[in-house]
Protein backbone atom coordinates (compact mmCIF):
# COMPACT_ATOMS: atom_id res chain seq x y z
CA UNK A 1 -27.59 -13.00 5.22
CA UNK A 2 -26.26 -10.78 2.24
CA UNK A 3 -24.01 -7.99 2.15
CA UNK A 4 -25.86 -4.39 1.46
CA UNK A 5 -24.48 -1.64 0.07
CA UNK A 6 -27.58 0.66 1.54
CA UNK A 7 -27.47 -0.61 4.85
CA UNK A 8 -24.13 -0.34 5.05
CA UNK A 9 -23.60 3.40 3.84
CA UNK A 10 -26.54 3.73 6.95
CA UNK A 11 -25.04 2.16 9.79
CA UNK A 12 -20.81 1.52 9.05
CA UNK A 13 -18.65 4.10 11.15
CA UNK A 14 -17.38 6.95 8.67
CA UNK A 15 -13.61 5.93 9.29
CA UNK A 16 -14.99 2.30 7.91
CA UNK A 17 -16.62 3.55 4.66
CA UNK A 18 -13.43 5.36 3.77
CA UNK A 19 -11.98 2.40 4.15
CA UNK A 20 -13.88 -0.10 2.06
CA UNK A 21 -14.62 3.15 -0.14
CA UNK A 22 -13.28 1.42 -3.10
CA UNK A 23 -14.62 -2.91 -2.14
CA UNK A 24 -18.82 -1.65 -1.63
CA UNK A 25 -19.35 -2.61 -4.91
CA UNK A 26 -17.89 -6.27 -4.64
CA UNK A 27 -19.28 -6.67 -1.55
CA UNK A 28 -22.85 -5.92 -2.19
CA UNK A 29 -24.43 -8.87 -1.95
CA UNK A 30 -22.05 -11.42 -0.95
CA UNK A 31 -23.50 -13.88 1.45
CA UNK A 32 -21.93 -13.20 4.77
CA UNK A 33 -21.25 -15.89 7.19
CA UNK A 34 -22.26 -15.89 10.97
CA UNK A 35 -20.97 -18.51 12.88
CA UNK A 36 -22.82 -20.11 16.14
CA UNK A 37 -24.69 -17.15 16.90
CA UNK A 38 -22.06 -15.08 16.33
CA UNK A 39 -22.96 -10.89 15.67
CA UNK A 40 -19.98 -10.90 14.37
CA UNK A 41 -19.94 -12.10 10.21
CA UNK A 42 -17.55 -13.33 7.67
CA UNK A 43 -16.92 -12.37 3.56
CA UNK A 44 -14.84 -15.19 3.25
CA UNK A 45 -13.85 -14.57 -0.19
CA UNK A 46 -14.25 -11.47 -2.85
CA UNK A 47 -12.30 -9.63 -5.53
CA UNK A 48 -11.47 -6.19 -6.41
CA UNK A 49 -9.36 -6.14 -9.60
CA UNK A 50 -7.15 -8.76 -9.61
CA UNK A 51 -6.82 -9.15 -5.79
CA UNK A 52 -8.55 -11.27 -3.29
CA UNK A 53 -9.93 -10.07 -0.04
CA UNK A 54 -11.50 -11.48 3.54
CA UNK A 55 -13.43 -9.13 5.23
CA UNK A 56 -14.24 -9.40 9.11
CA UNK A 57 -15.94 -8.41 10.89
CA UNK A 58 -18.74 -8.17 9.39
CA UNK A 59 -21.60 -6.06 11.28
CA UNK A 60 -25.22 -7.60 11.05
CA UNK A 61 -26.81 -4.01 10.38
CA UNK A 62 -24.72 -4.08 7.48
CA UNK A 63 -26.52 -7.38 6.26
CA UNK A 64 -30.48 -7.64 4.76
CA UNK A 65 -32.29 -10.79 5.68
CA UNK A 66 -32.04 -12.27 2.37
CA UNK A 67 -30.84 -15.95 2.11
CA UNK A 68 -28.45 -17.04 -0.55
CA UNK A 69 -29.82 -19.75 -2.67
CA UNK A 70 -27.40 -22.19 -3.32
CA UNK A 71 -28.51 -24.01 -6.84
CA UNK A 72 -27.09 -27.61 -6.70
């Protein structure tokens, strides 16, 4: 599943977008990873300026169905 920006601004808790006010635009599309069923997700890695970030959870109404393709 992938990260969305529009989904996200839908469902996320206001207190949340404040938060990641200033990440939405790394983080949309980033594949999110959900782990043995989990409906909890994982943004293992992104950057905003020169700093690295892990974001959990991640909520699965935040998420479209779209699969990563992963291009060997």
């Amino acid at each position: 599943m992938k990260f969305s920006k529009e989904a996200f601004k839908q469902h996320a808790d206001r207190n949340i977008k404040k938060i990641l006010f200033s990440h939405i635009d790394a983080l949309d599309g980033k594949e999110v990873i959900f782990k043995n069923g989990s409906k909890y997700g994982d943004i293992p890695y992104y950057e905003v300026g020169d700093e690295a970030f892990h974001l959990h959870p991640v909520l699965k109404e935040w998420c479209t169905d779209e699969r990563v393709e992963h291009n060997a």
